[in-house]
C-alpha atoms as a PDB file:
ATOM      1  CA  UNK A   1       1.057   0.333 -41.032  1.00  0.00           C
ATOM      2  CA  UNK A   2       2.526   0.406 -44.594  1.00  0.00           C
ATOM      3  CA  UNK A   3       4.724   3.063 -43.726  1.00  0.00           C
ATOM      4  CA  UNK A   4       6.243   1.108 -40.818  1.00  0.00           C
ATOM      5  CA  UNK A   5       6.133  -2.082 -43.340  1.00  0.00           C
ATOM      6  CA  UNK A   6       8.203   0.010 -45.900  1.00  0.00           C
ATOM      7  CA  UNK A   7      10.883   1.068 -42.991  1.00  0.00           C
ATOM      8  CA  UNK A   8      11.448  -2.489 -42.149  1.00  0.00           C
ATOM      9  CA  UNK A   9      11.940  -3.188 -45.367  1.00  0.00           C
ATOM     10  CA  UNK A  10      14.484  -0.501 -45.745  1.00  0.00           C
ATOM     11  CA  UNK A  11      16.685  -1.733 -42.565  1.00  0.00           C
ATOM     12  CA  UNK A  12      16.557  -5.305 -43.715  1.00  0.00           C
ATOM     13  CA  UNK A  13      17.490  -4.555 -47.255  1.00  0.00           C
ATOM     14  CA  UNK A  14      19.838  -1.860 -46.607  1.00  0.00           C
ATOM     15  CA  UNK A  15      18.644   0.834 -49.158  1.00  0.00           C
ATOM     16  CA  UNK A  16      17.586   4.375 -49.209  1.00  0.00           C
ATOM     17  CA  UNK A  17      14.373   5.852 -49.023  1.00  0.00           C
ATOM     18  CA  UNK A  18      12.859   8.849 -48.871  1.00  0.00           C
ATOM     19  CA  UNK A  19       9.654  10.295 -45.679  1.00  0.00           C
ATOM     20  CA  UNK A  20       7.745  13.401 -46.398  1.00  0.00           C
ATOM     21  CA  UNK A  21       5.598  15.475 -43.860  1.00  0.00           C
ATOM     22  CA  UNK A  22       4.457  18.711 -43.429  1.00  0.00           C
ATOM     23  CA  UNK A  23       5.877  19.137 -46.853  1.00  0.00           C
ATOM     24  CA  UNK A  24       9.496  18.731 -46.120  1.00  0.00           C
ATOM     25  CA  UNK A  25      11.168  15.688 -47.296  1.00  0.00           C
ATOM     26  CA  UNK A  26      13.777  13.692 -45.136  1.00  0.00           C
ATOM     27  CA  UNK A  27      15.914  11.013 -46.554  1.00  0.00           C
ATOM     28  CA  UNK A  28      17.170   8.281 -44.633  1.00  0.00           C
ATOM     29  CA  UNK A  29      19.838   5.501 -45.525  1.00  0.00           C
ATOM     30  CA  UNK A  30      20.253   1.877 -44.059  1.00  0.00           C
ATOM     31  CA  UNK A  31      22.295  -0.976 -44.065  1.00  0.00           C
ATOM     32  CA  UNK A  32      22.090  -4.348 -42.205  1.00  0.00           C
ATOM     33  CA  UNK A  33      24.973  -4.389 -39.565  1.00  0.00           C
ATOM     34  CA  UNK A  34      25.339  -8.706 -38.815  1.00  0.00           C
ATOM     35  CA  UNK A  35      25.977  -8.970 -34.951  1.00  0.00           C
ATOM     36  CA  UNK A  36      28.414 -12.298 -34.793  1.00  0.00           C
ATOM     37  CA  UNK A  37      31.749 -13.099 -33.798  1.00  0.00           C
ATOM     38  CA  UNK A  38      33.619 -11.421 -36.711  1.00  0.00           C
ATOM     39  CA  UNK A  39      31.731  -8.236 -35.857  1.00  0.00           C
ATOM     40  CA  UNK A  40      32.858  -8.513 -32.101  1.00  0.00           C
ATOM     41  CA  UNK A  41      36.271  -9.749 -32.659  1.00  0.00           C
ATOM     42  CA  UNK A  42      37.729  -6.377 -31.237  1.00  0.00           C
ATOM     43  CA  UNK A  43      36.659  -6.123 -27.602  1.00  0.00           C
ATOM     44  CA  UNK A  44      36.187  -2.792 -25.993  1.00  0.00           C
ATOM     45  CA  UNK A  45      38.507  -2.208 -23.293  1.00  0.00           C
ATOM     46  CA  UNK A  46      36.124  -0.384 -21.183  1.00  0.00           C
ATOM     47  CA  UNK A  47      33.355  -2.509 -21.723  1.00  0.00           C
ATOM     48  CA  UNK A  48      35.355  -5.261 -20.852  1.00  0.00           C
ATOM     49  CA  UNK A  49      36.574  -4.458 -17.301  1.00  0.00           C
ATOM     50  CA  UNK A  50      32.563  -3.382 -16.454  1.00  0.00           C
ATOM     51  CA  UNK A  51      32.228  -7.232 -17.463  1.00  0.00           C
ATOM     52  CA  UNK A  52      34.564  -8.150 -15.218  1.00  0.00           C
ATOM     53  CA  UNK A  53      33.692  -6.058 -11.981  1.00  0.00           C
ATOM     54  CA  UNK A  54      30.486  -7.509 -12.431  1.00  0.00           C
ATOM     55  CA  UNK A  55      31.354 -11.403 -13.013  1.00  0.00           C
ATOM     56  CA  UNK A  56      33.151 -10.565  -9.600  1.00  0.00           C
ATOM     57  CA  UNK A  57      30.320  -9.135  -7.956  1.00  0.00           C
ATOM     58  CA  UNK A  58      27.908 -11.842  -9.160  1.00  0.00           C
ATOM     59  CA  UNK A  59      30.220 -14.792  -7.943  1.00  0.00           C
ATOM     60  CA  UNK A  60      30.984 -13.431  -4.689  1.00  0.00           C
ATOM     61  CA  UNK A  61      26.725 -13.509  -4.258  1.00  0.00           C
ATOM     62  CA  UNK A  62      26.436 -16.665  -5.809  1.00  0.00           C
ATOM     63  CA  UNK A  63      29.378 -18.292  -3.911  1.00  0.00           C
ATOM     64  CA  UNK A  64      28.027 -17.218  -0.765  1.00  0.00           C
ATOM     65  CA  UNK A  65      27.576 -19.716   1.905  1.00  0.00           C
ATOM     66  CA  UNK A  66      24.414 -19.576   3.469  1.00  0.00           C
ATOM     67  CA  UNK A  67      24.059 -23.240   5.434  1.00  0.00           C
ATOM     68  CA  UNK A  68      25.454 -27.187   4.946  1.00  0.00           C
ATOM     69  CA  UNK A  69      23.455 -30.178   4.384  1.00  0.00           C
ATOM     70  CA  UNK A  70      24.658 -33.784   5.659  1.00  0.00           C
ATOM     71  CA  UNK A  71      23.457 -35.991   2.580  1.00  0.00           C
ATOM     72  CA  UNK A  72      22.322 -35.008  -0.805  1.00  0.00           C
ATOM     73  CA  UNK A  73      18.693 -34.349  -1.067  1.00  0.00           C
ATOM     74  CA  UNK A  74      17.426 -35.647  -4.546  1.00  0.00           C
ATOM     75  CA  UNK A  75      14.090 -34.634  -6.264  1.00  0.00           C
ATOM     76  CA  UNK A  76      11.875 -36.999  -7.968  1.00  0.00           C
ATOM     77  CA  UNK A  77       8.191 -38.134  -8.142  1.00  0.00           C
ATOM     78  CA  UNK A  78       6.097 -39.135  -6.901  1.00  0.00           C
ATOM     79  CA  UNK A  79       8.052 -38.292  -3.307  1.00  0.00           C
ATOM     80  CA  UNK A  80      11.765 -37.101  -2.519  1.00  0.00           C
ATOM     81  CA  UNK A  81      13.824 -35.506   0.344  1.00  0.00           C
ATOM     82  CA  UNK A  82      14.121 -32.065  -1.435  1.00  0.00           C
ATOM     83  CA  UNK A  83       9.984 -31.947  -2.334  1.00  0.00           C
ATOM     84  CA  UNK A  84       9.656 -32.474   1.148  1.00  0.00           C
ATOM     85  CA  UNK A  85      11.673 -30.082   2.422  1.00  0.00           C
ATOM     86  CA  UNK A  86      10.344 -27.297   0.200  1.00  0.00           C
ATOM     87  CA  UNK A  87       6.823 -27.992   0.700  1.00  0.00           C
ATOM     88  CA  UNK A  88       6.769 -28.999   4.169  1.00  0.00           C
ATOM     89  CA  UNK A  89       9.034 -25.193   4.664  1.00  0.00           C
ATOM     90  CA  UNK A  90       6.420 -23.849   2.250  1.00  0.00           C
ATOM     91  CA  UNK A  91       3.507 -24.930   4.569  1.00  0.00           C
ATOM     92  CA  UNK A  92       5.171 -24.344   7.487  1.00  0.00           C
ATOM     93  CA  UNK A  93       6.666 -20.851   7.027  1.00  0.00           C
ATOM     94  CA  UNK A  94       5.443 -19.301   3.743  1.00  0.00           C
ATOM     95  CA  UNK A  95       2.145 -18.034   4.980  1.00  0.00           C
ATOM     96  CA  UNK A  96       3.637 -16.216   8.174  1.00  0.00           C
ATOM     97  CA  UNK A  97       6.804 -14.643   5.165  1.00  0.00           C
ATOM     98  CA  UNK A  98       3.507 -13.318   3.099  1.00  0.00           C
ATOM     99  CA  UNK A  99       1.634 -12.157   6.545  1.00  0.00           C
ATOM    100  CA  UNK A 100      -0.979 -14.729   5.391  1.00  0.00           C
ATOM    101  CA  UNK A 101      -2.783 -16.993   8.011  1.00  0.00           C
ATOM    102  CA  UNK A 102      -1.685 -20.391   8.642  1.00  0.00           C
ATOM    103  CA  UNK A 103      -2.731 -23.081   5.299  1.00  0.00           C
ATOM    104  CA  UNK A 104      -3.718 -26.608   5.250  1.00  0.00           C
ATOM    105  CA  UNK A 105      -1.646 -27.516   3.109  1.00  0.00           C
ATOM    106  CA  UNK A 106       1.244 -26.447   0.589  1.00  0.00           C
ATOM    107  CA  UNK A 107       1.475 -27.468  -3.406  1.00  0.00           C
ATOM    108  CA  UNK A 108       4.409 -27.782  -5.520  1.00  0.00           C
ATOM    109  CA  UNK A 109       5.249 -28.735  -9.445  1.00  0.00           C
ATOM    110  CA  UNK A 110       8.233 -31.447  -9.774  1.00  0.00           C
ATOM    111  CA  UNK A 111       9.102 -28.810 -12.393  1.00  0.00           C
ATOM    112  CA  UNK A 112      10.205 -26.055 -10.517  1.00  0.00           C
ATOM    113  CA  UNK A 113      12.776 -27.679  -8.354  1.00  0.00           C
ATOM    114  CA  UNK A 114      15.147 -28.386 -11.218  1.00  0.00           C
ATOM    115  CA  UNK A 115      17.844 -30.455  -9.802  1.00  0.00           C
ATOM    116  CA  UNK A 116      19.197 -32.154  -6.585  1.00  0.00           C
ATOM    117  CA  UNK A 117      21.040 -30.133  -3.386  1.00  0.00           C
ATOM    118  CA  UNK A 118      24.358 -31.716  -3.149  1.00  0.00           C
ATOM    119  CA  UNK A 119      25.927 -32.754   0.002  1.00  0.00           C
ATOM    120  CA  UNK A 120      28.106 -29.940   1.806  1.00  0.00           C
ATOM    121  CA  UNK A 121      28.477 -26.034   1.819  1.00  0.00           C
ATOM    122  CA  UNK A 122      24.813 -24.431   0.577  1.00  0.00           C
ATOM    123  CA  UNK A 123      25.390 -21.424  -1.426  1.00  0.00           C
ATOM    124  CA  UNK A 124      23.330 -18.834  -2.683  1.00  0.00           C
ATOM    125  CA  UNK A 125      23.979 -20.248  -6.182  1.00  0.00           C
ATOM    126  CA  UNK A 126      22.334 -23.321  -5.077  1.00  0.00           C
ATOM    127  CA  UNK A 127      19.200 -22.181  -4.583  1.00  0.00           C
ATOM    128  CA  UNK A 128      19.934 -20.523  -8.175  1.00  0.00           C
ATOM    129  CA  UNK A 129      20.000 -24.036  -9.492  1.00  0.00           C
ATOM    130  CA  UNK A 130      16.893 -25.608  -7.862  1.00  0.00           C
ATOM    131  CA  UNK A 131      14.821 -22.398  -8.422  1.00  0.00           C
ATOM    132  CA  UNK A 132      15.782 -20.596 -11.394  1.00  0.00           C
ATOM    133  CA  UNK A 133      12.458 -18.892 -11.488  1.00  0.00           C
ATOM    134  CA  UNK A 134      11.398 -15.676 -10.551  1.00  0.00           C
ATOM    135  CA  UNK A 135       7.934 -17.420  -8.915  1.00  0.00           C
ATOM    136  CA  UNK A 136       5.801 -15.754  -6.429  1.00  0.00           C
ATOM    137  CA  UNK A 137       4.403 -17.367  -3.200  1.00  0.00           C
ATOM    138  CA  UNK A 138       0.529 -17.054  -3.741  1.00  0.00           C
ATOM    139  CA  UNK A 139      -1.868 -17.789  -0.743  1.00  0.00           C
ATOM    140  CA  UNK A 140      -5.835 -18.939  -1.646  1.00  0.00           C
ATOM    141  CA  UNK A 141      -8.642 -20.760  -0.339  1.00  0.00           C
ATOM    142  CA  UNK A 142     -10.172 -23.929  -2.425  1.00  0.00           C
ATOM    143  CA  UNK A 143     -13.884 -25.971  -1.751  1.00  0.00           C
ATOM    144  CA  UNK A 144     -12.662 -29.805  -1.359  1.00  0.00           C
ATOM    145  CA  UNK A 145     -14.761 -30.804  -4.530  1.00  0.00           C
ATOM    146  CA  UNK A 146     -12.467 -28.487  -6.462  1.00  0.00           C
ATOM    147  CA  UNK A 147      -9.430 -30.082  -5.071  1.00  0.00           C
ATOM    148  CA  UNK A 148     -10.422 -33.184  -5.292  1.00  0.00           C
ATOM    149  CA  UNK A 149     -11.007 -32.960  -9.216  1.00  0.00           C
ATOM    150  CA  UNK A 150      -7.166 -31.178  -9.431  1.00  0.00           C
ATOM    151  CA  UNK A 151      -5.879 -34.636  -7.399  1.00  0.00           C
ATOM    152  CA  UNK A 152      -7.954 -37.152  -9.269  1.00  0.00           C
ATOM    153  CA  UNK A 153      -6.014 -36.343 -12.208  1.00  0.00           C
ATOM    154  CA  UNK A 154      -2.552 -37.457 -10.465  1.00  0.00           C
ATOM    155  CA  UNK A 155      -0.950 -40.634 -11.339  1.00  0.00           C
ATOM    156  CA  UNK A 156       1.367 -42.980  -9.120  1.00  0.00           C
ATOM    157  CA  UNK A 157       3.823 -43.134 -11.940  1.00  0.00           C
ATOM    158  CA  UNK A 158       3.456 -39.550 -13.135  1.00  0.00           C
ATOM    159  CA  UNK A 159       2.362 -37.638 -10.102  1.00  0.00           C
ATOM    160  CA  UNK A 160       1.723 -33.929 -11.142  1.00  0.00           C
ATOM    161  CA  UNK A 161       2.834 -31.974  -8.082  1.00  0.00           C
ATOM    162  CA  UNK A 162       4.544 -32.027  -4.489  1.00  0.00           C
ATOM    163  CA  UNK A 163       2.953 -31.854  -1.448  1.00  0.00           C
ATOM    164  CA  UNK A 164       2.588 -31.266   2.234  1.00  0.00           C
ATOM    165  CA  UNK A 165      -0.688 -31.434   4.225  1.00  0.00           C
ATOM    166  CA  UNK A 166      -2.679 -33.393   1.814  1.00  0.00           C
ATOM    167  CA  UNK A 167      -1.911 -37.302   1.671  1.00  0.00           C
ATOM    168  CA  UNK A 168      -3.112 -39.433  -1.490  1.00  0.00           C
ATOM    169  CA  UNK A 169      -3.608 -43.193  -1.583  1.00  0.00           C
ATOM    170  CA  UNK A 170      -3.314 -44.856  -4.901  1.00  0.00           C
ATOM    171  CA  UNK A 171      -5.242 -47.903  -6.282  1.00  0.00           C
ATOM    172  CA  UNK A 172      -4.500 -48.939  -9.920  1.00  0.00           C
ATOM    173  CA  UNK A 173      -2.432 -46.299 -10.469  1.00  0.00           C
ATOM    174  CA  UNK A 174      -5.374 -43.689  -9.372  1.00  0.00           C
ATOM    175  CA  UNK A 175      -6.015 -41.683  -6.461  1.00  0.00           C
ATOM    176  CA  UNK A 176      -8.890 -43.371  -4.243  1.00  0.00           C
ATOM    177  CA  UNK A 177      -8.239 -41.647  -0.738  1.00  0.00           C
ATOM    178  CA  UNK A 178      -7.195 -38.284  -0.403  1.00  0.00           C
ATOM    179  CA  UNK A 179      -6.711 -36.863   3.202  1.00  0.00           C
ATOM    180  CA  UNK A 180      -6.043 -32.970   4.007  1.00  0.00           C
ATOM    181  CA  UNK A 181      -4.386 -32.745   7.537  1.00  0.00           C
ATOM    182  CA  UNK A 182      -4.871 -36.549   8.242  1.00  0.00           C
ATOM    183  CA  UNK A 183      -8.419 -35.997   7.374  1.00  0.00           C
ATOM    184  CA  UNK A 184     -10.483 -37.429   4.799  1.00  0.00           C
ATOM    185  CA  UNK A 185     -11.157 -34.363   2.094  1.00  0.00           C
ATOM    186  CA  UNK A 186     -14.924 -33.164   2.382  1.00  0.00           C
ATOM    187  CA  UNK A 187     -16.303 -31.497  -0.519  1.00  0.00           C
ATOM    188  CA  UNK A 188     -18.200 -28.464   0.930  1.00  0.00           C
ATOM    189  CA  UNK A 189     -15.117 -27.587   3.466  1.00  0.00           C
ATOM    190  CA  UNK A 190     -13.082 -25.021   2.285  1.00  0.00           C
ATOM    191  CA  UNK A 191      -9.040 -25.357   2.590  1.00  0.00           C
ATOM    192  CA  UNK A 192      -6.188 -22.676   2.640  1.00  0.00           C
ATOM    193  CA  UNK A 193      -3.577 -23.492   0.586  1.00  0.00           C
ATOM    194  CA  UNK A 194       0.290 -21.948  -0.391  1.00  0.00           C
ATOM    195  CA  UNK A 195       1.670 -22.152  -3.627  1.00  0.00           C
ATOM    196  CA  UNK A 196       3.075 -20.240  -6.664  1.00  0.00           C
ATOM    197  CA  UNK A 197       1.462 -18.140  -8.936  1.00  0.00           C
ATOM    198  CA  UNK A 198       2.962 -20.503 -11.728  1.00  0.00           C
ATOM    199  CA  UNK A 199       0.591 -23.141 -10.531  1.00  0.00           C
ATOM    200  CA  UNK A 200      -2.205 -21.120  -9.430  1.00  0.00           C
ATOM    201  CA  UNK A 201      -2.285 -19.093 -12.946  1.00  0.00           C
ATOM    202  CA  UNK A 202      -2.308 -22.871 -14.581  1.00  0.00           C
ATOM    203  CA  UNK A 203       1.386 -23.669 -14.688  1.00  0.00           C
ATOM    204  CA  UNK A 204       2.044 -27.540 -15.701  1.00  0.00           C
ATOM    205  CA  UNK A 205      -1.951 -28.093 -15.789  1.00  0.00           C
ATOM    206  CA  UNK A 206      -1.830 -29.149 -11.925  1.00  0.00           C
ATOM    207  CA  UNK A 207      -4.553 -26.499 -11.009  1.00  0.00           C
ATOM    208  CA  UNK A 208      -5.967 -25.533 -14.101  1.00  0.00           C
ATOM    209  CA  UNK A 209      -9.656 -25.416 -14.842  1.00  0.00           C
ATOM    210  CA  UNK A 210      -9.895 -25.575 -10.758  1.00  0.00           C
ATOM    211  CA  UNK A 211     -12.142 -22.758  -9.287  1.00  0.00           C
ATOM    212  CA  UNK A 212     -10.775 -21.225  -5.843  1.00  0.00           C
ATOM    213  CA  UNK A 213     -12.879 -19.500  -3.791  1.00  0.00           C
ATOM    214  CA  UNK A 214     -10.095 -16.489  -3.499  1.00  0.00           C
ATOM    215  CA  UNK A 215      -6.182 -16.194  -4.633  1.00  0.00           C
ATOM    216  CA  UNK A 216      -4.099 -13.951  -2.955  1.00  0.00           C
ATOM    217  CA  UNK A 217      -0.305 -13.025  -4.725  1.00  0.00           C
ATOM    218  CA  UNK A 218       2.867 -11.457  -2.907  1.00  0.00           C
ATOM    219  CA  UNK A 219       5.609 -10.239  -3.696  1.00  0.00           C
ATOM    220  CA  UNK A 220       7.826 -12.637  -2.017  1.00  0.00           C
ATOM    221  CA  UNK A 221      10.398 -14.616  -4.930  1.00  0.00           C
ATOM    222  CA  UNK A 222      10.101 -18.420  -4.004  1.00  0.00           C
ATOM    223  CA  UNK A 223      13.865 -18.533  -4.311  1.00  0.00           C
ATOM    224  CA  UNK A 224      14.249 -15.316  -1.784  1.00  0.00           C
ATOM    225  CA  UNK A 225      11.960 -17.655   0.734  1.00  0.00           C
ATOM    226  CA  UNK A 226      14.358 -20.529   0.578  1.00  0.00           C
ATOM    227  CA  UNK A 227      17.377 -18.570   0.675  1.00  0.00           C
ATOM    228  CA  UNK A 228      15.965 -16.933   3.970  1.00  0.00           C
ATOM    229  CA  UNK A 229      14.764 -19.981   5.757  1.00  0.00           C
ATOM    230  CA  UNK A 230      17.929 -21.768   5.085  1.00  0.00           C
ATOM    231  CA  UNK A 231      19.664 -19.078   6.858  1.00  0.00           C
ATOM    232  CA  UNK A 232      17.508 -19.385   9.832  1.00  0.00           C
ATOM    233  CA  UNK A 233      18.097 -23.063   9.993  1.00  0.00           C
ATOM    234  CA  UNK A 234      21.697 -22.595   9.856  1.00  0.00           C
ATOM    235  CA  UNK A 235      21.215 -19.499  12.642  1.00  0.00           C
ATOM    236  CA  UNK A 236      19.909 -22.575  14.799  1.00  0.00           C
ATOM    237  CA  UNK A 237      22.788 -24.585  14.417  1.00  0.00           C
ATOM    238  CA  UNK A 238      21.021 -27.285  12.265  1.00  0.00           C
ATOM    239  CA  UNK A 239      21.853 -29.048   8.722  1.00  0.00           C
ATOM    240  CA  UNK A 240      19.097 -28.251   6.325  1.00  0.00           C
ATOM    241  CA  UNK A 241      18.731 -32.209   5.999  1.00  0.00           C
ATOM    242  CA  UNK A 242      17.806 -32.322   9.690  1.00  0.00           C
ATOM    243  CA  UNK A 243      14.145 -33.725  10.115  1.00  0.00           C
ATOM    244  CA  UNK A 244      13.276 -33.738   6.075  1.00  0.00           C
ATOM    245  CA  UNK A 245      14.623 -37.108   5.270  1.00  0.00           C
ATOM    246  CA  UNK A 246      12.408 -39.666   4.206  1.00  0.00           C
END
């Protein structure tokens, strides 16, 4: 440890000092190189043109077209067109892309979908946009008591997560009726539920401290599942704001 200490030093200071071992000495000199614009101000010619062969590459994926949607689809709490089209996609598809069994219902954080899909031409760089995030679709099971303390922590005016298959009625600003698949939750029935393993490792507190009974990750990038459905919807001759708005 001191000897690394005394290296660092060396590098940030910029001197000279001397390593023995084995009883040969080596000597080693530093200085402190500052990386900014001045130091840069000569671009490499090679280095350059790489740049540029892959800024072409990158916007020909990005500017790829993979669908149109009729209207913009805005996100916002507590419920929006775009949170229901991801969830209700999540729920309806995600299990079957992860070779999971079908789930009751599908969970969400407002967080994750970071702005609205516009009206017109869908890119791949869309998606981008809405789901920056290199999230994984995760598949588990959950008792209804445990679910039921993750939703009595929800607010009206602050709702902590999107979903489909689960329903919540609000009184005073707190949950009092909470159905999963039109059916009022029971405590000692276990549900199957899709999410992300930002949410079910914790992410934005929506399932944290929440036992499940099992939690299952893939592989499968959230933002690789939307890109693929929303070619599939296109394949079928559909806009991807057919049936999703509220």
């Amino acid at each position: 440890m001191k000897n690394l200490l005394t290296y660092i030093l060396c590098v940030i200071l910029g001197i000279t000092t001397t390593c023995y071992a084995q009883n040969h000495s080596y000597t080693y000199k530093y200085r402190m190189v500052l990386l900014d614009s001045t130091y840069d101000a000569k671009v490499d010619p090679g280095l350059s043109k790489y740049l540029d062969r892959q800024k072409a590459l990158l916007d020909k994926k990005m500017n790829e077209v993979i669908g149109h949607c009729d209207v913009t689809m805005n996100v916002e709490a507590p419920q929006s067109p775009l949170s229901d089209f991801l969830t209700e996609l999540l729920l309806k598809d995600g299990p079957g892309a992860v070779k999971q069994a079908p789930c009751d219902f599908s969970i969400l954080n407002f967080g994750g979908i970071r702005t609205n899909l516009q009206a017109g031409d869908v890119t791949v760089g869309d998606i981008f946009k809405i789901s920056p995030f290199d999230n994984f679709l995760a598949v588990g099971t959950i008792k209804g008591s445990e679910l039921r303390k993750a939703i009595s922590r929800f607010r009206l005016d602050a709702l902590a997560a999107a979903t489909a298959g689960v329903n919540v009625s609000y009184k005073n600003n707190e949950p009092y009726m909470i159905l999963v698949q039109d059916k009022e939750i029971q405590d000692d029935a276990v549900y199957r539920f899709i999410t992300l393993n930002f949410i079910a490792e914790g992410g934005d507190n929506i399932l944290s401290d929440v036992k499940f009974e099992s939690m299952e990750y893939s592989t499968l990038v959230f933002r690789d599942f939307i890109i693929d459905e929303i070619k599939k919807i296109t394949k079928e001759g559909k806009s991807v704001s057919d049936g999703f708005i509220r």
